[in-house]
C-alpha atoms as a PDB file:
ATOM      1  CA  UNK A   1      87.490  53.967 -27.919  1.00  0.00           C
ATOM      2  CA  UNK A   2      84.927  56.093 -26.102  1.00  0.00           C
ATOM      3  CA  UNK A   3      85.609  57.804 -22.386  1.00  0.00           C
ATOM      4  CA  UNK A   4      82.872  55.934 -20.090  1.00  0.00           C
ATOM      5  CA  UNK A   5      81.513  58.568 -17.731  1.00  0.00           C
ATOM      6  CA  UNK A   6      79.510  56.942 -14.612  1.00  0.00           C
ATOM      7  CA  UNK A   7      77.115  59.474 -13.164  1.00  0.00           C
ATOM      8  CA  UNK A   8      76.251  57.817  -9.436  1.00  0.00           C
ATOM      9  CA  UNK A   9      74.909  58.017  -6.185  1.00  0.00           C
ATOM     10  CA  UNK A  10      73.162  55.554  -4.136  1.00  0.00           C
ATOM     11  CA  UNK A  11      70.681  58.607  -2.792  1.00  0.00           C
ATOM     12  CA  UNK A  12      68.045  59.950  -4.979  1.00  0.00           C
ATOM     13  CA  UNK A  13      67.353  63.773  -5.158  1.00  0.00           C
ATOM     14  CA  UNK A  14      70.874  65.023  -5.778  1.00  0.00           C
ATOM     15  CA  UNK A  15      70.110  65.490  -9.369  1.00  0.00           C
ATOM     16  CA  UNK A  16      72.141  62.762 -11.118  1.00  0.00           C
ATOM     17  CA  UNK A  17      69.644  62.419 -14.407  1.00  0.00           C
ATOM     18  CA  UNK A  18      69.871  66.348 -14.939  1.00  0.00           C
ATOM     19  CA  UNK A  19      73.823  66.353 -14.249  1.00  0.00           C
ATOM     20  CA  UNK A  20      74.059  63.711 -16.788  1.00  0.00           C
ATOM     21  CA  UNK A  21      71.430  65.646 -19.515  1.00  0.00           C
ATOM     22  CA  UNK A  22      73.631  68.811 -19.346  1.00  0.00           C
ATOM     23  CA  UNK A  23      77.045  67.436 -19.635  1.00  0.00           C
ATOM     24  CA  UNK A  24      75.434  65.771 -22.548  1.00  0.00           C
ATOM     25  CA  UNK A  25      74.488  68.418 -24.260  1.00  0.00           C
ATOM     26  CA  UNK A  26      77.651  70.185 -23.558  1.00  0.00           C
ATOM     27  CA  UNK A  27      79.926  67.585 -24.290  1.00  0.00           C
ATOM     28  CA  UNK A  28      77.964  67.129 -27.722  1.00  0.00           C
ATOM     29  CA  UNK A  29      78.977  70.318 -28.814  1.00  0.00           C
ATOM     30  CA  UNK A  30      81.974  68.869 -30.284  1.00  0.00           C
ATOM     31  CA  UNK A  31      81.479  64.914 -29.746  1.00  0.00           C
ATOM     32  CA  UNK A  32      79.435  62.103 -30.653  1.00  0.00           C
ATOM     33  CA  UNK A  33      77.959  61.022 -27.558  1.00  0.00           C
ATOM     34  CA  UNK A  34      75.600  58.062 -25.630  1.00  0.00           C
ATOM     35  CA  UNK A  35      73.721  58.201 -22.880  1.00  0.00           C
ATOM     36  CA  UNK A  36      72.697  55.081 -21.223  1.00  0.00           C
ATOM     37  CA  UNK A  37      69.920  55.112 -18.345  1.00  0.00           C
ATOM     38  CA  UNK A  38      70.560  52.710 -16.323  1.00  0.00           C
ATOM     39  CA  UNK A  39      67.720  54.281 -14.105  1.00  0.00           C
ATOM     40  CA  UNK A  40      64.430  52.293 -13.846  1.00  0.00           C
ATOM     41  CA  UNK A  41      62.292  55.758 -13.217  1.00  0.00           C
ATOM     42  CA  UNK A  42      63.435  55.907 -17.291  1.00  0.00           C
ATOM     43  CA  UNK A  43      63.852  59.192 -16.562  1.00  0.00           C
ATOM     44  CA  UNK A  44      66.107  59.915 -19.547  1.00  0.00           C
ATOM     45  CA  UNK A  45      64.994  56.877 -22.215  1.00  0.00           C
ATOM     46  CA  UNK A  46      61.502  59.328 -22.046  1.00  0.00           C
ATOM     47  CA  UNK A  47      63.245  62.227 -23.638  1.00  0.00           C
ATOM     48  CA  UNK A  48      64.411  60.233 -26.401  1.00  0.00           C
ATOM     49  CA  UNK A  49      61.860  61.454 -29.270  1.00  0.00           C
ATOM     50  CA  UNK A  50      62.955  65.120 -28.085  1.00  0.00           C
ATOM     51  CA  UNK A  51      66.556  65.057 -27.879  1.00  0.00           C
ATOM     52  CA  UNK A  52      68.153  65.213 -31.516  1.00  0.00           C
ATOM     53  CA  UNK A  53      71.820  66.151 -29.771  1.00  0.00           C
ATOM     54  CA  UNK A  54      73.096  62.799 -28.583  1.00  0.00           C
ATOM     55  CA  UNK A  55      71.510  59.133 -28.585  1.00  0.00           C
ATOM     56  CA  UNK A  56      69.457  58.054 -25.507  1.00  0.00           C
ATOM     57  CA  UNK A  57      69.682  54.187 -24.678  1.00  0.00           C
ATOM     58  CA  UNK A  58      68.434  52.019 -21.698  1.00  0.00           C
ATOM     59  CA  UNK A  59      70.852  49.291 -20.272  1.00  0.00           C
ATOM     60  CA  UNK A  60      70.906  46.192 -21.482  1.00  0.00           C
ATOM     61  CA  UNK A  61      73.069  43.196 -20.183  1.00  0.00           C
ATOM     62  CA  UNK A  62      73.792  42.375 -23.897  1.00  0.00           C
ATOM     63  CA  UNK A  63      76.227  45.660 -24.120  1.00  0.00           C
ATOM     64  CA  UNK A  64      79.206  43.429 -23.391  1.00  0.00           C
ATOM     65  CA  UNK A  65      81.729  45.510 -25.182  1.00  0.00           C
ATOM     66  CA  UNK A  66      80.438  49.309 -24.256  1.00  0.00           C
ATOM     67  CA  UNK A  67      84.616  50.060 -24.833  1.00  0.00           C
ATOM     68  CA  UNK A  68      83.894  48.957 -28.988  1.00  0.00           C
ATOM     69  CA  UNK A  69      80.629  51.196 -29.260  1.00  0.00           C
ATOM     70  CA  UNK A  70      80.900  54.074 -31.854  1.00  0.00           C
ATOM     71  CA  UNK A  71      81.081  57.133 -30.025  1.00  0.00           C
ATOM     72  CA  UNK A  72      83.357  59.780 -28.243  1.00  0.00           C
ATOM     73  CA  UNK A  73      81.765  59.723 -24.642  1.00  0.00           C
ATOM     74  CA  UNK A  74      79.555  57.115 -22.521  1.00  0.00           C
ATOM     75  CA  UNK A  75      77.388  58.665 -19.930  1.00  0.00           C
ATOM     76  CA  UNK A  76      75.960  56.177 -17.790  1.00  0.00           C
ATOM     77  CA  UNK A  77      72.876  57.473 -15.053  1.00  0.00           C
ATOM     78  CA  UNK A  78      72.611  54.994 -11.944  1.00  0.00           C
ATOM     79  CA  UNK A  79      69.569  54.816 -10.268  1.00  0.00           C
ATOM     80  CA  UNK A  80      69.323  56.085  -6.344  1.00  0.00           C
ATOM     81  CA  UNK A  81      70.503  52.753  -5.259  1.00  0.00           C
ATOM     82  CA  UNK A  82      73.788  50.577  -4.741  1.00  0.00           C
ATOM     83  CA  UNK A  83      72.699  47.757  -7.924  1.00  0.00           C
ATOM     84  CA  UNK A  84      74.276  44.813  -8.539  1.00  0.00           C
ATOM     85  CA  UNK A  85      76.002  46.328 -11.492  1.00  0.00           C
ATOM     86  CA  UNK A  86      77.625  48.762 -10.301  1.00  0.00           C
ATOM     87  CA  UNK A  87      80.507  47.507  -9.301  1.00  0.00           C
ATOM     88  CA  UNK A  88      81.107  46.447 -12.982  1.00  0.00           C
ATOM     89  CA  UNK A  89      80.103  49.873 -13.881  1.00  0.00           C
ATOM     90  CA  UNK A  90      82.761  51.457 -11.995  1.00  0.00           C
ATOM     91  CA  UNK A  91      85.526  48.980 -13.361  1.00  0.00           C
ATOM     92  CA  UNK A  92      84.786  50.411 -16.997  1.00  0.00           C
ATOM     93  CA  UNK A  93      84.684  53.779 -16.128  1.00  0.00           C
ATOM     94  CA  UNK A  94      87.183  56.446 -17.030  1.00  0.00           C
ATOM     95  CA  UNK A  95      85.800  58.774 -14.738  1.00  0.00           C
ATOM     96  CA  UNK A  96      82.721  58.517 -11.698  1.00  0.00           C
ATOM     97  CA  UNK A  97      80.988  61.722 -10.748  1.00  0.00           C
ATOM     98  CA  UNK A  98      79.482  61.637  -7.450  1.00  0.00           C
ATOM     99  CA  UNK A  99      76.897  64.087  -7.465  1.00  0.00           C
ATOM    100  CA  UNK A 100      75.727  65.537  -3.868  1.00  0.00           C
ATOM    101  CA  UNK A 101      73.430  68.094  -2.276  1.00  0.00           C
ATOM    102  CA  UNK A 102      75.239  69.716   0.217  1.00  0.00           C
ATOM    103  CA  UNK A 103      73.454  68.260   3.349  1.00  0.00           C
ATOM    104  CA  UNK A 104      74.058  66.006   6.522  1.00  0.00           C
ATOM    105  CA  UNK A 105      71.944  62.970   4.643  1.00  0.00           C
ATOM    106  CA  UNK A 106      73.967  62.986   1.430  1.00  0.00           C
ATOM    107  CA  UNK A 107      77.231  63.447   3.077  1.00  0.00           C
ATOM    108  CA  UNK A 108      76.305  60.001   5.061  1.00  0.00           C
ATOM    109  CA  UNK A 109      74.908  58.392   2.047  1.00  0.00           C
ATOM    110  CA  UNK A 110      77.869  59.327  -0.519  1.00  0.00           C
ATOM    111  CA  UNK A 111      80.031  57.254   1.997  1.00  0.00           C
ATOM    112  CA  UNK A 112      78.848  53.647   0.694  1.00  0.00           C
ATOM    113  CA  UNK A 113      78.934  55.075  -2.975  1.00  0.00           C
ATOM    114  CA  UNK A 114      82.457  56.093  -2.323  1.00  0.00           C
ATOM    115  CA  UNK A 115      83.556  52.506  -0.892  1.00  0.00           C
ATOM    116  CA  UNK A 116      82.331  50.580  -3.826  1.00  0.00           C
ATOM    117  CA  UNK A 117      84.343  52.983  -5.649  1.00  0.00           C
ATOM    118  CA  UNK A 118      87.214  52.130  -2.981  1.00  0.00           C
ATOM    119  CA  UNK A 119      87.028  48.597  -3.570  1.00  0.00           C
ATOM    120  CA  UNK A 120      87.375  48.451  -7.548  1.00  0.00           C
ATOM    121  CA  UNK A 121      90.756  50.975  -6.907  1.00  0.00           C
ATOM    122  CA  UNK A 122      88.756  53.723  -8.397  1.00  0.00           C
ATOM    123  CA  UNK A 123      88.800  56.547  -5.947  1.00  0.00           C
ATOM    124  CA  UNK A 124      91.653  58.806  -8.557  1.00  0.00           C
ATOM    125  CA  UNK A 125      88.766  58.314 -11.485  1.00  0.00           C
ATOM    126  CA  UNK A 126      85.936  60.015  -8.883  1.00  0.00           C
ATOM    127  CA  UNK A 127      85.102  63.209  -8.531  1.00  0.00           C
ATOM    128  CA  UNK A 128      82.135  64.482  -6.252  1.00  0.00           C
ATOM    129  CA  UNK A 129      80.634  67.266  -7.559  1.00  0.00           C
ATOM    130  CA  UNK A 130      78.446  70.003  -5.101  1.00  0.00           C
ATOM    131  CA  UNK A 131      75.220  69.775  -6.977  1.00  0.00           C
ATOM    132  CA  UNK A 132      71.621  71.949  -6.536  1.00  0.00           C
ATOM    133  CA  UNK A 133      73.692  74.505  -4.108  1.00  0.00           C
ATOM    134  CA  UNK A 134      71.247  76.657  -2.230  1.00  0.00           C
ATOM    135  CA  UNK A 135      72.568  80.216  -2.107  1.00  0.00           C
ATOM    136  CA  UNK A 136      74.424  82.063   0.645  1.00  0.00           C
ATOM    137  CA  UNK A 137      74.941  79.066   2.606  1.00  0.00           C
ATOM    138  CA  UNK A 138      77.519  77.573   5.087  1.00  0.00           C
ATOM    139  CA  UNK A 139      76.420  73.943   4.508  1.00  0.00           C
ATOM    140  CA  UNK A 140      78.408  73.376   1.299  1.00  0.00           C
ATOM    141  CA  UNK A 141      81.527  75.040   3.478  1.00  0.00           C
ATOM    142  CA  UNK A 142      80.671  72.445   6.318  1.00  0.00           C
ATOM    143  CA  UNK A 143      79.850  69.185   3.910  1.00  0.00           C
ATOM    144  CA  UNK A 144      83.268  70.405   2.207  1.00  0.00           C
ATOM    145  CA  UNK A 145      85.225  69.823   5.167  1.00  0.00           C
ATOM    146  CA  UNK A 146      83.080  66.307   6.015  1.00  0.00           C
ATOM    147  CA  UNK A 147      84.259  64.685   2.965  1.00  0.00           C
ATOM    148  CA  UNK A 148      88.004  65.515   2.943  1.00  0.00           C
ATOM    149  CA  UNK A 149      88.113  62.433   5.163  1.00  0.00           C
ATOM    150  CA  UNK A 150      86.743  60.163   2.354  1.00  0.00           C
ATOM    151  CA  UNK A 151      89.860  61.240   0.662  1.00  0.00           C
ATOM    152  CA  UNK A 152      87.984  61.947  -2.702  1.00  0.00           C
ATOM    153  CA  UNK A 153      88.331  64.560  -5.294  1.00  0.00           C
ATOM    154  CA  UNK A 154      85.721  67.247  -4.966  1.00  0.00           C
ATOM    155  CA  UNK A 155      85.356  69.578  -8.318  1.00  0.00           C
ATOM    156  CA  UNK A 156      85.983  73.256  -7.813  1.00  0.00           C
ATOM    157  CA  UNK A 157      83.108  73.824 -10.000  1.00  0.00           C
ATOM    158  CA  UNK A 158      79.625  74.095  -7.899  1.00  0.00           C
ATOM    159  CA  UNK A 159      76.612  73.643  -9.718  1.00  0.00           C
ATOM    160  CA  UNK A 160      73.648  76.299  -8.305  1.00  0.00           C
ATOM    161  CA  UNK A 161      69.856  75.465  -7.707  1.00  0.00           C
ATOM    162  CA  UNK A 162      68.786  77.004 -10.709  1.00  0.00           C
ATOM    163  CA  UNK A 163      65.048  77.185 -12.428  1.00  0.00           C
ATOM    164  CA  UNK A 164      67.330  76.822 -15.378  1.00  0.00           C
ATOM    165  CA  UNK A 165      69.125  73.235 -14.567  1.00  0.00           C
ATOM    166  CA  UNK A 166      65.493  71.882 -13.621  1.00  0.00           C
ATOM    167  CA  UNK A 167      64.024  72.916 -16.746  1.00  0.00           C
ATOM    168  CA  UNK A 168      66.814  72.864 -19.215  1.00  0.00           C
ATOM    169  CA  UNK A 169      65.224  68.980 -20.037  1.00  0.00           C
ATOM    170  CA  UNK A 170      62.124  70.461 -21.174  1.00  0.00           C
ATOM    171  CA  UNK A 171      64.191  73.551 -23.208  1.00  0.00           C
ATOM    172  CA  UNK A 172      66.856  71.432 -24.342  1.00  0.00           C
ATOM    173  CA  UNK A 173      69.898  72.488 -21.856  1.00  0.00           C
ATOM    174  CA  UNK A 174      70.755  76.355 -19.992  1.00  0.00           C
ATOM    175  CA  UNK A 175      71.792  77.818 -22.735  1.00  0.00           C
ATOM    176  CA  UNK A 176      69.716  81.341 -22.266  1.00  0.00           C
ATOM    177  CA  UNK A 177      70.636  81.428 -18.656  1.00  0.00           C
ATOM    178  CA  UNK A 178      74.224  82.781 -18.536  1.00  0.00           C
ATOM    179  CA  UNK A 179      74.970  81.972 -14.932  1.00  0.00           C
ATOM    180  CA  UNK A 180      73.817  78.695 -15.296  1.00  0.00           C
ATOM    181  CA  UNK A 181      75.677  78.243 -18.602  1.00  0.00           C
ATOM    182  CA  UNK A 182      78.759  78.966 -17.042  1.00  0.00           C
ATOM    183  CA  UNK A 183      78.896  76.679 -14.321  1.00  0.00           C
ATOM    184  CA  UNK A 184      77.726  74.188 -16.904  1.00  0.00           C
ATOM    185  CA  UNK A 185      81.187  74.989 -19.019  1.00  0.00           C
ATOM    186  CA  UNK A 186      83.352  75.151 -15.945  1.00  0.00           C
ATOM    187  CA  UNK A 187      82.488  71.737 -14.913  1.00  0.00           C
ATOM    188  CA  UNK A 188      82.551  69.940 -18.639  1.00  0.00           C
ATOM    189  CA  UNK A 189      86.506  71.798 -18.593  1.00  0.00           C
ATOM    190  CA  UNK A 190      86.821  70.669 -15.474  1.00  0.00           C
ATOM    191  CA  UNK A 191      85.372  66.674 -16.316  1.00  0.00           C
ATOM    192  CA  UNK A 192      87.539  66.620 -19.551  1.00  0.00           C
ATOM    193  CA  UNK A 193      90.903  67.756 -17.856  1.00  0.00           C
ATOM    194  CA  UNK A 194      89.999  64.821 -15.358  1.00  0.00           C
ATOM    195  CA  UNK A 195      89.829  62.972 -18.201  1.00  0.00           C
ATOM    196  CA  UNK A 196      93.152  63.292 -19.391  1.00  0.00           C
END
């Protein structure tokens, strides 16, 4: 039966799509893994001739029984909205990364992404994770402190504004950046103890 990771966020910008390409990658390292893109941008579905590491698919209603499919891990990208589905999404999931730029706008907007997750008993399965980090900052320190009210887990990992993350779709993953390679491998440790 394979782990169903939901990558959401109802705002766009905070890097969802490439979160969900590099765990890929990394998680296919030693697993057979899916990718759904539940995106309309298709963002993902468009790399499919160029990615050889896991299988890119685009949602469709008639994957009923997404628990019976053949592979090791389920990564599902959301588009930068609250959709119908989601809900349903969150259900299935075994674990929902929240990814979020560390600024006033996505600390308001991760709120409503956070309730839905609320309301299908989920919140134990989330995990917000500090994406696209701008260096030698106090905002992520500030944002930090904003969501301990939501009650949420927050990954010790942080993943860095990189020129590597942005163009590791193009180059198939970080690989020849080391810095960016290691927060990449902290945070798939840290995603697969959560999944535990």
């Amino acid at each position: 039966m394979p782990k169903i990771i939901l990558v959401t966020h109802q705002k766009g910008g905070v890097g969802k799509t490439t979160l969900t390409f590099n765990l890929a990658i990394s998680l296919s390292k030693h697993a057979k893994i899916l990718v759904i893109d539940l995106d309309l941008q298709g963002s993902l579905i468009s790399l499919k001739k160029m990615v050889t590491d896991f299988e890119i698919i685009t949602y469709q209603k008639e994957i009923i029984n997404i628990k019976k499919m053949d592979f090791d891990f389920i990564l599902i990208d959301t588009p930068p909205y609250l959709s119908n589905q989601l809900p349903k999404l969150i259900s299935l999931a075994d674990l929902i990364l929240i990814p979020t730029k560390a600024g006033i706008l996505d600390l308001l907007a991760v709120k409503s992404t956070i309730d839905l997750i609320e309301a299908e008993k989920k919140l134990h399965k989330a995990l917000v994770i500090f994406n696209m980090i701008k260096a030698n900052t106090t905002l992520t320190l500030d944002i930090l402190i904003g969501l301990e009210e939501y009650n949420v887990p927050i990954a010790k990992t942080h993943i860095s504004d990189l020129v590597a993350f942005t163009r590791s779709v193009l180059v198939g993953g970080v690989q020849k950046d080391r810095n960016a390679q290691k927060q990449l491998n902290n945070l798939t440790k840290e995603v697969l103890t959560k999944l535990i």
